[in-house]
Protein backbone atom coordinates (compact mmCIF):
# COMPACT_ATOMS: atom_id res chain seq x y z
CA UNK A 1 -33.51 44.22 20.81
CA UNK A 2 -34.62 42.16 24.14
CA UNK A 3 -31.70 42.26 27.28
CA UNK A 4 -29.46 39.41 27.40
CA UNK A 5 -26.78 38.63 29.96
CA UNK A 6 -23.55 37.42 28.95
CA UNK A 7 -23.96 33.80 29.90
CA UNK A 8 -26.91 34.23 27.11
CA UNK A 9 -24.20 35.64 24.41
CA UNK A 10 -21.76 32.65 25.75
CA UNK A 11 -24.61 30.24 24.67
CA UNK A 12 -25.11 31.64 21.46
CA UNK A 13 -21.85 31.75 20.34
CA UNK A 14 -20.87 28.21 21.28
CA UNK A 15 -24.24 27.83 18.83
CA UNK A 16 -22.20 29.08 16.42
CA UNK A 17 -19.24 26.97 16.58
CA UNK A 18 -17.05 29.44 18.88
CA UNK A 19 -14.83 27.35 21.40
CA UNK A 20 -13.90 28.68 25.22
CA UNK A 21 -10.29 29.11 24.71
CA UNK A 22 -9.97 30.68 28.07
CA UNK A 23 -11.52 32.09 31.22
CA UNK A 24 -10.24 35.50 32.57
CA UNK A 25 -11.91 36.28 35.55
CA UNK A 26 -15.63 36.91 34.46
CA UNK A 27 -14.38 37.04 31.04
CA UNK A 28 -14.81 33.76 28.90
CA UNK A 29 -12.74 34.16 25.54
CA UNK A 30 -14.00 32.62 22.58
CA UNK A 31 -12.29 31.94 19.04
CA UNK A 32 -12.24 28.98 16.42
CA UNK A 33 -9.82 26.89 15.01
CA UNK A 34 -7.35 28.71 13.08
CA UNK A 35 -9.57 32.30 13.12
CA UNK A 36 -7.62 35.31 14.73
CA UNK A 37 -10.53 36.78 16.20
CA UNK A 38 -11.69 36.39 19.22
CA UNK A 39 -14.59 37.08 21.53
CA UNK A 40 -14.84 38.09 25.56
CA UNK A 41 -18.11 37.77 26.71
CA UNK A 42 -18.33 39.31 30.32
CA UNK A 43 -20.54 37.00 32.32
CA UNK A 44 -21.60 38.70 35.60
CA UNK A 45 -24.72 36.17 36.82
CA UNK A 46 -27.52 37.51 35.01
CA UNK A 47 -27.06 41.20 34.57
CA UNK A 48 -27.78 42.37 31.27
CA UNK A 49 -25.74 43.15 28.91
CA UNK A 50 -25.58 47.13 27.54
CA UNK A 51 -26.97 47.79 24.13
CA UNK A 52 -24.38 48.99 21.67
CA UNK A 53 -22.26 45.73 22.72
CA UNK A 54 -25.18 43.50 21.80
CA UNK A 55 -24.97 45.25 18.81
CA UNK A 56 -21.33 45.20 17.96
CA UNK A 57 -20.17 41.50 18.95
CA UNK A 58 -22.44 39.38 16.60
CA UNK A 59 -21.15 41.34 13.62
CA UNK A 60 -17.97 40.72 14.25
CA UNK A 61 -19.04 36.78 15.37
CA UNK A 62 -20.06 36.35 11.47
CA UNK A 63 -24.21 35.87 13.26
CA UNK A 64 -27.29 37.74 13.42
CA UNK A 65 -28.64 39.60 15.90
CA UNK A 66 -31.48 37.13 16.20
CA UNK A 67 -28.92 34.41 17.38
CA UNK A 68 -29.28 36.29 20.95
């Protein structure tokens, strides 16, 4: 899996038909229309994200891995 910073996994789910709901701090907050779940991706500049959430957040974003 290659390194991507959270303003990468803010692109890609905005890709995927996620809206910003909300900014919180460095946190943008994703979601779509009438879906309960919703997404934080932490965008700090261009440090790269840690592994295991790379590999949690698309799965529960209904994406691949590839989208990233």
């Amino acid at each position: 899996m290659k390194p991507a910073s959270g303003r990468d996994l803010a692109r890609a789910l905005e890709r995927n038909g996620r809206l910003l709901l909300r900014v919180h701090g460095s946190h943008h907050i994703y979601g779509k229309d009438g879906g309960a779940i919703r997404l934080s991706a932490a965008v700090h500049g261009d440090r790269p994200l840690k592994t295991g959430l790379l590999r949690h957040l698309p799965g529960l974003a209904g994406s691949s891995e590839d989208a990233l």
